[in-house]
N, C-alpha and C. Protein backbone atom coordinates (compact mmCIF):
# COMPACT_ATOMS: atom_id res chain seq x y z
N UNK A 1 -58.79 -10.21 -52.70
CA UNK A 1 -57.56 -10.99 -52.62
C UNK A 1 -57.00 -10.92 -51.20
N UNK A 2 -56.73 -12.07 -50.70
CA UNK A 2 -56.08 -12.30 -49.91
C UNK A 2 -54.75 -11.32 -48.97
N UNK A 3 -54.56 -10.63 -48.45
CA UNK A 3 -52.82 -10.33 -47.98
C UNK A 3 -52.27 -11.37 -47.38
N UNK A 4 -50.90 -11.57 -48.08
CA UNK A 4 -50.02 -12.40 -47.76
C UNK A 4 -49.03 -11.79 -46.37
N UNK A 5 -48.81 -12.27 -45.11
CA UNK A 5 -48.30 -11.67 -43.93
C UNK A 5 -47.19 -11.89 -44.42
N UNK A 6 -45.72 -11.43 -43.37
CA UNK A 6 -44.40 -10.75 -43.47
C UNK A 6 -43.64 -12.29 -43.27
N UNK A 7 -44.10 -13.02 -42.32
CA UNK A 7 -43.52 -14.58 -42.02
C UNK A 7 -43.70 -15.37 -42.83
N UNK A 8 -44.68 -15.27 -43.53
CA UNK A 8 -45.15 -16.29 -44.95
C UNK A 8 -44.16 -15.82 -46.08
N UNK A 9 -43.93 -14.58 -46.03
CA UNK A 9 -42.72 -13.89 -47.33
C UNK A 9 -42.00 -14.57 -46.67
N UNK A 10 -41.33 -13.96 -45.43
CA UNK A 10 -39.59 -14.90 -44.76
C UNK A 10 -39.58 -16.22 -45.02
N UNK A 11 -40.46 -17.06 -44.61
CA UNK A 11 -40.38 -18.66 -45.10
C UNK A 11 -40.21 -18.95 -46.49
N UNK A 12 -41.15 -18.17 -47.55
CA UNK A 12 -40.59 -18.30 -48.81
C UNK A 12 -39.10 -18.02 -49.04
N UNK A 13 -38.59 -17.04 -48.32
CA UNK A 13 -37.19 -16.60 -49.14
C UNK A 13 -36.34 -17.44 -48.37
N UNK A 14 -36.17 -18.08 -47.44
CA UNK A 14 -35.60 -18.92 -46.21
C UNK A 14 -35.91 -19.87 -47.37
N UNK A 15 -36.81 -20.59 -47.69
CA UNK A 15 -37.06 -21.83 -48.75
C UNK A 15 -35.75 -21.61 -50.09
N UNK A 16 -36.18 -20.43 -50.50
CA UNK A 16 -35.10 -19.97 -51.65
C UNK A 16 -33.79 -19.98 -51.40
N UNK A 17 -33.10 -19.45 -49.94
CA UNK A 17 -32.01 -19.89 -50.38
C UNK A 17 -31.64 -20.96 -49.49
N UNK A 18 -32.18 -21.52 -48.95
CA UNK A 18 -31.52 -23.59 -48.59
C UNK A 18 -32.00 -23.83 -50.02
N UNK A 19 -32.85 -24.02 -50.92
CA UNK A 19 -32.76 -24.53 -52.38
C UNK A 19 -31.23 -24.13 -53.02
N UNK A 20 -31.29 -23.11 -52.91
CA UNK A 20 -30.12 -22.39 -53.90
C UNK A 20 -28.81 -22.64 -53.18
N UNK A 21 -28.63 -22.63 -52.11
CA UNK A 21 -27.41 -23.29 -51.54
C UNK A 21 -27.00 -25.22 -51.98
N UNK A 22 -28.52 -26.24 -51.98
CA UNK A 22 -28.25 -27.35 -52.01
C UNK A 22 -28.10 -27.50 -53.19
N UNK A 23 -28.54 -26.78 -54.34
CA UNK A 23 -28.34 -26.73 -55.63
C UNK A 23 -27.05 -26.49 -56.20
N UNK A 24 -26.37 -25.41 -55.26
CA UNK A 24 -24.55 -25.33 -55.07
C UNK A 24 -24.13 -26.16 -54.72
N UNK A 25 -24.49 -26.79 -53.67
CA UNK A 25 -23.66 -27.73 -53.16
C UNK A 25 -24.15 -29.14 -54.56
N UNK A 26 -24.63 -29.06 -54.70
CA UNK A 26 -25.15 -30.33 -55.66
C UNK A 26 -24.20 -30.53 -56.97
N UNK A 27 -23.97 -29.12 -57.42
CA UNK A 27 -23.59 -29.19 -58.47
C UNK A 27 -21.52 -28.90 -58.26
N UNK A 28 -21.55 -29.10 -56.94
CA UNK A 28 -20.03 -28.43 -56.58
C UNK A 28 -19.16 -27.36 -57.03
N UNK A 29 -20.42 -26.20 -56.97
CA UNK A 29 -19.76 -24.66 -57.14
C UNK A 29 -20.27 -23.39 -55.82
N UNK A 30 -20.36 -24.60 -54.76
CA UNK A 30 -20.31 -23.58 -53.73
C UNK A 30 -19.47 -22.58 -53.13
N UNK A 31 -18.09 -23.25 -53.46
CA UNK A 31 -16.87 -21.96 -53.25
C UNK A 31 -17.13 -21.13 -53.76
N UNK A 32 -17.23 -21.12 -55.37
CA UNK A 32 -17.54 -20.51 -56.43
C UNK A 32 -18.57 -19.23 -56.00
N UNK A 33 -19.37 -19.88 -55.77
CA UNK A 33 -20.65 -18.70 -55.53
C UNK A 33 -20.68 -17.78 -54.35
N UNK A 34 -19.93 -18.44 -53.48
CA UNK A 34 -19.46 -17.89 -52.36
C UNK A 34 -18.48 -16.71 -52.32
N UNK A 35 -17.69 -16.55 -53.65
CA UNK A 35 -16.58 -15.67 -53.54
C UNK A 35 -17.18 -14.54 -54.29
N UNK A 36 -18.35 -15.00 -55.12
CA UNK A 36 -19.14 -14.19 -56.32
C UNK A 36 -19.53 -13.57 -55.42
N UNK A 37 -20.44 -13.94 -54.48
CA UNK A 37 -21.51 -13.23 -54.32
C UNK A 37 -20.84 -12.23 -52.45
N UNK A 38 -19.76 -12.61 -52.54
CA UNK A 38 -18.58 -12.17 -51.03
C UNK A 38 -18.34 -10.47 -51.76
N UNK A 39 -17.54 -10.85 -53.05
CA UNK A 39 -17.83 -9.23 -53.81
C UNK A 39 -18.71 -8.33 -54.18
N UNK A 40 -19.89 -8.92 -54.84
CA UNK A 40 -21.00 -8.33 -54.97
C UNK A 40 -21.32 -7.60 -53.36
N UNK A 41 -21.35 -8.21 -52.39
CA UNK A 41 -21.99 -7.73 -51.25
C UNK A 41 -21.46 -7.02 -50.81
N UNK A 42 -19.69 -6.92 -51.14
CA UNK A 42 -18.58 -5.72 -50.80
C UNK A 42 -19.31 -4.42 -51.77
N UNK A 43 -19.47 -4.73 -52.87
CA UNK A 43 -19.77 -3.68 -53.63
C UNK A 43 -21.49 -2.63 -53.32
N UNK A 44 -22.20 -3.75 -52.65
CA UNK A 44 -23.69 -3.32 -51.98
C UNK A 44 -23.92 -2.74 -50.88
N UNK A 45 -22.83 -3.72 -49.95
CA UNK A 45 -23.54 -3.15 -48.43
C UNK A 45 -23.15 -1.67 -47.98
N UNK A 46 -22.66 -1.06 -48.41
CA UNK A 46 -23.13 0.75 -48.48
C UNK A 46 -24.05 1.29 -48.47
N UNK A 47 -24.76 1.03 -49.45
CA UNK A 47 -25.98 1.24 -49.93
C UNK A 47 -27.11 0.70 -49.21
N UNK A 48 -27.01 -0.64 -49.37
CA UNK A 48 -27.72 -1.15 -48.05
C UNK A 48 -27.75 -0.96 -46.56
N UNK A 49 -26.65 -0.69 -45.92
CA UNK A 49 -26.51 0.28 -44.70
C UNK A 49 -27.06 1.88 -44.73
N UNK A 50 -27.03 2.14 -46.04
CA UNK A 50 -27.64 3.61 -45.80
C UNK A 50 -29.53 3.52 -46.08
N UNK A 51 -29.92 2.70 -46.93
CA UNK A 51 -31.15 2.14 -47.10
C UNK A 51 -32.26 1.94 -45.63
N UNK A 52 -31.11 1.30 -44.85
CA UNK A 52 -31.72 0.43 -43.50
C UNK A 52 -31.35 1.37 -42.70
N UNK A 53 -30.86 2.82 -42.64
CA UNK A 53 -30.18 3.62 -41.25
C UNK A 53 -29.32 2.78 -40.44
N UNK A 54 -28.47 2.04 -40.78
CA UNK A 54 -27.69 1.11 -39.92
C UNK A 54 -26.88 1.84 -39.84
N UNK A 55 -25.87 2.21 -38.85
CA UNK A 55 -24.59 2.97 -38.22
C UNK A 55 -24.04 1.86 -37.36
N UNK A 56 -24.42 1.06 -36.11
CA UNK A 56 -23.78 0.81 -35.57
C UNK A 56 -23.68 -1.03 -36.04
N UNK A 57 -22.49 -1.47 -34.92
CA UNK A 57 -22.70 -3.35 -35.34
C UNK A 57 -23.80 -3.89 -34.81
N UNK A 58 -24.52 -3.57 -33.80
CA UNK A 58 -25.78 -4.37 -33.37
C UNK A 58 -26.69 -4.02 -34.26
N UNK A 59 -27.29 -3.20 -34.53
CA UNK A 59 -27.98 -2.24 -35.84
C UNK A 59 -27.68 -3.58 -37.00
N UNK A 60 -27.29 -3.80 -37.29
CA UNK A 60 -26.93 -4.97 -38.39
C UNK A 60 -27.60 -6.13 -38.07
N UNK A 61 -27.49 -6.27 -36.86
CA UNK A 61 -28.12 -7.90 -36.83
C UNK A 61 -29.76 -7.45 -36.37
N UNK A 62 -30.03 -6.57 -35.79
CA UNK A 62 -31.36 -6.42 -35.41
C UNK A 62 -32.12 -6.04 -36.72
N UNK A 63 -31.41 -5.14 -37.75
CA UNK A 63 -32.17 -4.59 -38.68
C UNK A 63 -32.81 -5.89 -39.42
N UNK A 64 -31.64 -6.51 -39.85
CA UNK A 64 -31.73 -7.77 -40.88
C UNK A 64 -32.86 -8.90 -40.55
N UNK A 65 -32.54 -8.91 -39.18
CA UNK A 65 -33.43 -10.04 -38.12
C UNK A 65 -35.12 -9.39 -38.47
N UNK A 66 -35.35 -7.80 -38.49
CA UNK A 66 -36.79 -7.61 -38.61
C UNK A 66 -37.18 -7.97 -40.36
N UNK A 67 -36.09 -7.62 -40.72
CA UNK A 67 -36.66 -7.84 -42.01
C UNK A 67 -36.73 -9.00 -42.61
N UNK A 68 -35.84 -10.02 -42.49
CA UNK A 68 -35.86 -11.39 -42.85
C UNK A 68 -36.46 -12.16 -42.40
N UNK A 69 -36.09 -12.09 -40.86
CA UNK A 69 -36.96 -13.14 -39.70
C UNK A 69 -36.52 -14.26 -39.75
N UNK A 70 -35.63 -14.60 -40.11
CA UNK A 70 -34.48 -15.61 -40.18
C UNK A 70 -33.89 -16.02 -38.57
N UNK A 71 -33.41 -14.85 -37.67
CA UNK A 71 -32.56 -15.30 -36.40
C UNK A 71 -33.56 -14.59 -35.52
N UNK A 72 -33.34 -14.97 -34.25
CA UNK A 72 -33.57 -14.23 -33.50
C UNK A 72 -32.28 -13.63 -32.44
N UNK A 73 -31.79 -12.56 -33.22
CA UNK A 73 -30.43 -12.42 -32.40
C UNK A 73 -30.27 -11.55 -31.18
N UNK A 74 -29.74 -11.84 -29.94
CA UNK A 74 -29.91 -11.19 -28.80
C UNK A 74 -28.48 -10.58 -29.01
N UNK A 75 -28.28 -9.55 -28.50
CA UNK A 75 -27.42 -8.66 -28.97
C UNK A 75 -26.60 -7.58 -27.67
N UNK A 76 -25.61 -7.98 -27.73
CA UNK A 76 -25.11 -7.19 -26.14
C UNK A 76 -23.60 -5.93 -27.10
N UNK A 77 -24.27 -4.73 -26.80
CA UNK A 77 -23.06 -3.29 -27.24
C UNK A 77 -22.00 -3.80 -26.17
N UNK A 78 -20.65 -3.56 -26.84
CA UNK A 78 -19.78 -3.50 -25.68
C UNK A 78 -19.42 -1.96 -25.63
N UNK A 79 -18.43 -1.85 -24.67
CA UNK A 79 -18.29 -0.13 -24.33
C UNK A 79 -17.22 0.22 -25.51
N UNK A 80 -16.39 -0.65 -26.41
CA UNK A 80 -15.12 -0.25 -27.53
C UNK A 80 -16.04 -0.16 -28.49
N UNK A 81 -17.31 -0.21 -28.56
CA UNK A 81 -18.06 -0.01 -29.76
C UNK A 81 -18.41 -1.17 -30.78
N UNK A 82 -18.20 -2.58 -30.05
CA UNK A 82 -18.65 -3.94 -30.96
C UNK A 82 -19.43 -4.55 -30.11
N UNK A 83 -19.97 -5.32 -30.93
CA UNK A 83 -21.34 -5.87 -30.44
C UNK A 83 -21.12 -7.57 -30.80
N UNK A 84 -21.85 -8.61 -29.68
CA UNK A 84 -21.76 -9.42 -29.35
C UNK A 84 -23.31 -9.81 -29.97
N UNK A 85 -23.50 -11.14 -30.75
CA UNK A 85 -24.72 -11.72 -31.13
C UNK A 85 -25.03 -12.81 -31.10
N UNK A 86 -25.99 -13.07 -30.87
CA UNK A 86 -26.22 -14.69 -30.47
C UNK A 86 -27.71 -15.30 -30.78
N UNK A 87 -27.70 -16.36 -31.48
CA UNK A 87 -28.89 -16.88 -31.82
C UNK A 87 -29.21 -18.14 -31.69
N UNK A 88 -29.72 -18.69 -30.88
CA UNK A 88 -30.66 -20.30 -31.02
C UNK A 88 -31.22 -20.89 -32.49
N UNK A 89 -31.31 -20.05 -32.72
CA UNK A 89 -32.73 -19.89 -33.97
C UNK A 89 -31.99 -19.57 -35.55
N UNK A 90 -32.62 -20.31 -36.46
CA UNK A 90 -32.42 -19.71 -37.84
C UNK A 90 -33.15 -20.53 -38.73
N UNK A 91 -33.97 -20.03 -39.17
CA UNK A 91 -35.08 -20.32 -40.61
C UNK A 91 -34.04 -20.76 -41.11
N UNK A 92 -32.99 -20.53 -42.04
CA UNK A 92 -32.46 -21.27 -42.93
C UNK A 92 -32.19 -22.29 -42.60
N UNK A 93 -31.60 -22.02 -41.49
CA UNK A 93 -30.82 -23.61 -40.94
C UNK A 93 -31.20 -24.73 -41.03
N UNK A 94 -32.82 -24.53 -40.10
CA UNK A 94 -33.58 -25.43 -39.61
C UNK A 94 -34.48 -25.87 -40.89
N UNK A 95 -34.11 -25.23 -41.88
CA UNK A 95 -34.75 -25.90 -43.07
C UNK A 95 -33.57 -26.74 -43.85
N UNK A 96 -33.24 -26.32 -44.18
CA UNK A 96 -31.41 -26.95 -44.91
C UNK A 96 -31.59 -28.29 -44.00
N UNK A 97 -31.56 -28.10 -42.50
CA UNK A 97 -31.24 -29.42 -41.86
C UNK A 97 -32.54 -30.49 -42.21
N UNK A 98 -33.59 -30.15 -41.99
CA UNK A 98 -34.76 -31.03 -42.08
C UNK A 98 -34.86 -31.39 -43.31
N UNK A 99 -34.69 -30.80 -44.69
CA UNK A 99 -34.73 -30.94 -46.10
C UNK A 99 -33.36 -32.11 -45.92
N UNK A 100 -32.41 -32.00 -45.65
CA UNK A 100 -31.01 -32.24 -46.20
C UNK A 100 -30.12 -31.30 -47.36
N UNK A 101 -30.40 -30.36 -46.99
CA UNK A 101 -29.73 -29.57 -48.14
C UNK A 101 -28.33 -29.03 -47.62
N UNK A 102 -27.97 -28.02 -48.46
CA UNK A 102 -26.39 -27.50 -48.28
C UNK A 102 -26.30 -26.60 -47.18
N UNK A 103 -25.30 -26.07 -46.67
CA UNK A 103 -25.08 -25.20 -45.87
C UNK A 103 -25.40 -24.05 -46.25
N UNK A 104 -26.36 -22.90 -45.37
CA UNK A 104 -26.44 -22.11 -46.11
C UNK A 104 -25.53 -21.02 -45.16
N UNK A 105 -25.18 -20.66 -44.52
CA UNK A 105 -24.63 -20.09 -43.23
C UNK A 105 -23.48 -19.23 -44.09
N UNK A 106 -22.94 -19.74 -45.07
CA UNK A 106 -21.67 -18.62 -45.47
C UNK A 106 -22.13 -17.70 -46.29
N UNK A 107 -22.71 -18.43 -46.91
CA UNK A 107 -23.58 -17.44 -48.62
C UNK A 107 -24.32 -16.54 -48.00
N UNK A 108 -25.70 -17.02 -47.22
CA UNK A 108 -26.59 -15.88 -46.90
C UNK A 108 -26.32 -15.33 -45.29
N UNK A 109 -25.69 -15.59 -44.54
CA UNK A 109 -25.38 -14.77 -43.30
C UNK A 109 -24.26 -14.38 -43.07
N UNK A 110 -23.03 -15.31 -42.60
CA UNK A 110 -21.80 -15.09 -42.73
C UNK A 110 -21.17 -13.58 -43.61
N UNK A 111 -21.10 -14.07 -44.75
CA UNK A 111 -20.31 -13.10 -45.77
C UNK A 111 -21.27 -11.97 -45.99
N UNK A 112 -22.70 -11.82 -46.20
CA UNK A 112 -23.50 -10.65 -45.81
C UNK A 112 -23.41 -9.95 -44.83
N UNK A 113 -22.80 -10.46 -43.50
CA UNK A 113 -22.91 -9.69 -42.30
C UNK A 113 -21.31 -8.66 -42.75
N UNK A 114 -20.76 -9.90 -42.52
CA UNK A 114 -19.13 -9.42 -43.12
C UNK A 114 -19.05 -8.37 -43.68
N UNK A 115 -19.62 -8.54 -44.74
CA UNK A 115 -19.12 -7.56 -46.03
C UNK A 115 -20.54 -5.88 -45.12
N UNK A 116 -21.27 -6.26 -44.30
CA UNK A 116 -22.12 -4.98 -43.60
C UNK A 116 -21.19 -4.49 -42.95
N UNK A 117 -20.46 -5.10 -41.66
CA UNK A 117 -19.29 -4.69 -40.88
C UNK A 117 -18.69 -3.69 -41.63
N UNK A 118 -17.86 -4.78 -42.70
CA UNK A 118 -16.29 -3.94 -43.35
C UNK A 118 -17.08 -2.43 -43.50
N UNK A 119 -18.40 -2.29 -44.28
CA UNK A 119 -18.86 -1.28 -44.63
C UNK A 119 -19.35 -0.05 -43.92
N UNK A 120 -19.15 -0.37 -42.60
CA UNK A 120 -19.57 0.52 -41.54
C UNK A 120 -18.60 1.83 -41.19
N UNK A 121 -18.94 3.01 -40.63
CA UNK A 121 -17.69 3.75 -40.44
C UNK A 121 -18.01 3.86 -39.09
N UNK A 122 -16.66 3.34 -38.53
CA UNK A 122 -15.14 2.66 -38.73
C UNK A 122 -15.69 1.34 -39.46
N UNK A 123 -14.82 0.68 -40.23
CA UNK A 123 -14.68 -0.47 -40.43
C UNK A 123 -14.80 -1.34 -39.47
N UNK A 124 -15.92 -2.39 -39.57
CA UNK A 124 -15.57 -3.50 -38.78
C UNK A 124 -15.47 -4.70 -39.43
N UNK A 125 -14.79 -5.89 -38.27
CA UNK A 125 -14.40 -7.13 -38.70
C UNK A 125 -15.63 -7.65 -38.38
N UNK A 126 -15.79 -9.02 -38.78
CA UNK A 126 -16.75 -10.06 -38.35
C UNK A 126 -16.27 -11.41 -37.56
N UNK A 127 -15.87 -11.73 -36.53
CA UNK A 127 -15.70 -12.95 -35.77
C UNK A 127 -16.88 -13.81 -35.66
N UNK A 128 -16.58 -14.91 -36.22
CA UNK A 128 -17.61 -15.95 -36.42
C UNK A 128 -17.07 -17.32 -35.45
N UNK A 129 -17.47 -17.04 -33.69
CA UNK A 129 -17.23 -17.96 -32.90
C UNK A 129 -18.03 -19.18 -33.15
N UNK A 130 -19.21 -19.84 -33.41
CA UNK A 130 -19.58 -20.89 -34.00
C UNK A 130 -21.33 -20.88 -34.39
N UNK A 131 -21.65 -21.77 -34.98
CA UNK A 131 -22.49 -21.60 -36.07
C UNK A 131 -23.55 -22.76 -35.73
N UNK A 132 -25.15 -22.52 -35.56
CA UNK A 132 -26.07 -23.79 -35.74
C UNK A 132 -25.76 -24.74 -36.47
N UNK A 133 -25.03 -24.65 -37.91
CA UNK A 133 -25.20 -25.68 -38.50
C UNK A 133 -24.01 -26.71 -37.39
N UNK A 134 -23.18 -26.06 -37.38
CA UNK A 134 -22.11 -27.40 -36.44
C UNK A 134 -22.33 -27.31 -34.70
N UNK A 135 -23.03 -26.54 -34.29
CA UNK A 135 -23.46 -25.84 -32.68
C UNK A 135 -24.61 -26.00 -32.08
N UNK A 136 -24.57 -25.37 -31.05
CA UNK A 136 -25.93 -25.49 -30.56
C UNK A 136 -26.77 -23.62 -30.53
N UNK A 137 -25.26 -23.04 -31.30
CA UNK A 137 -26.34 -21.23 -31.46
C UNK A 137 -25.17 -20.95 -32.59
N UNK A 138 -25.57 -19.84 -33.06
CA UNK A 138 -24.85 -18.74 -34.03
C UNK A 138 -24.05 -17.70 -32.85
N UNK A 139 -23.20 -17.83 -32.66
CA UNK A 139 -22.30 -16.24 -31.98
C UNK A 139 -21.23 -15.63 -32.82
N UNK A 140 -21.73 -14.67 -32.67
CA UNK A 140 -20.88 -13.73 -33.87
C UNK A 140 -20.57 -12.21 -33.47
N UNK A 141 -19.37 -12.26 -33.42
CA UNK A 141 -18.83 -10.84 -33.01
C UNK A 141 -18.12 -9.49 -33.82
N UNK A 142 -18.61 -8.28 -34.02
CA UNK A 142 -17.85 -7.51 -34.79
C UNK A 142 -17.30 -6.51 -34.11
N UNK A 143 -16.42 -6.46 -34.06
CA UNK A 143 -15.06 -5.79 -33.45
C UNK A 143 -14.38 -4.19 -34.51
């Protein structure tokens, strides 16, 4: 049998959720799922930060980035301890856009990163300066 490589998994799950986002948006319970799944991820990303050795805010976007393969995020520490991120690039996006499907940017990055931040010690915020789907990159700052 065959082995299936790590980019062939990411494209499948990148496929899964632009489906599952346009399927929200289709059926007009994207708020909806958005607030569901905003708590659930409050209630996870602990666990998931301790899973992945994540401590710091850049640590978040690099970890996620190896494992998903979704962004390619370049990532600058500042000296107060937040980190600056920035991406050209996103599998979801660039599928959602070419398909025509829903936005996927709040459900699977946005409010996942978010709810990683809040969970960090110290607490951090998530600043979401602008986004591929309406931009020309993802920059995102946690403070």
């Amino acid at each position: 049998m065959e082995t299936i490589n790590t980019k062939t998994l990411q494209l499948f799950y990148a496929g899964l959720m632009v489906d599952s986002a346009a399927n929200y948006e289709h059926f007009g319970i994207t708020a909806q799922v958005a607030e569901k799944k905003q708590k659930e991820q409050a209630v996870a990303a602990p666990r998931q930060l301790a899973q992945l050795g994540v401590q710091t805010p850049a640590e978040i976007f690099l970890k996620f980035a190896s494992v998903f393969g979704c962004a390619d995020w370049q990532v600058t520490e500042n000296a107060d301890g937040s980190a600056a991120a920035v991406t050209k690039t996103c599998l979801a996006c660039g599928i959602a856009k070419t398909r025509g499907g829903g936005k996927p940017c709040q459900l699977y990055c946005i409010n996942p990163f978010r709810g990683l931040a809040a969970a960090l010690s110290p607490s951090r915020a998530l600043d979401v300066q602008e986004t591929l789907w309406e931009g020309k990159e993802c920059r995102f700052l946690v403070r």
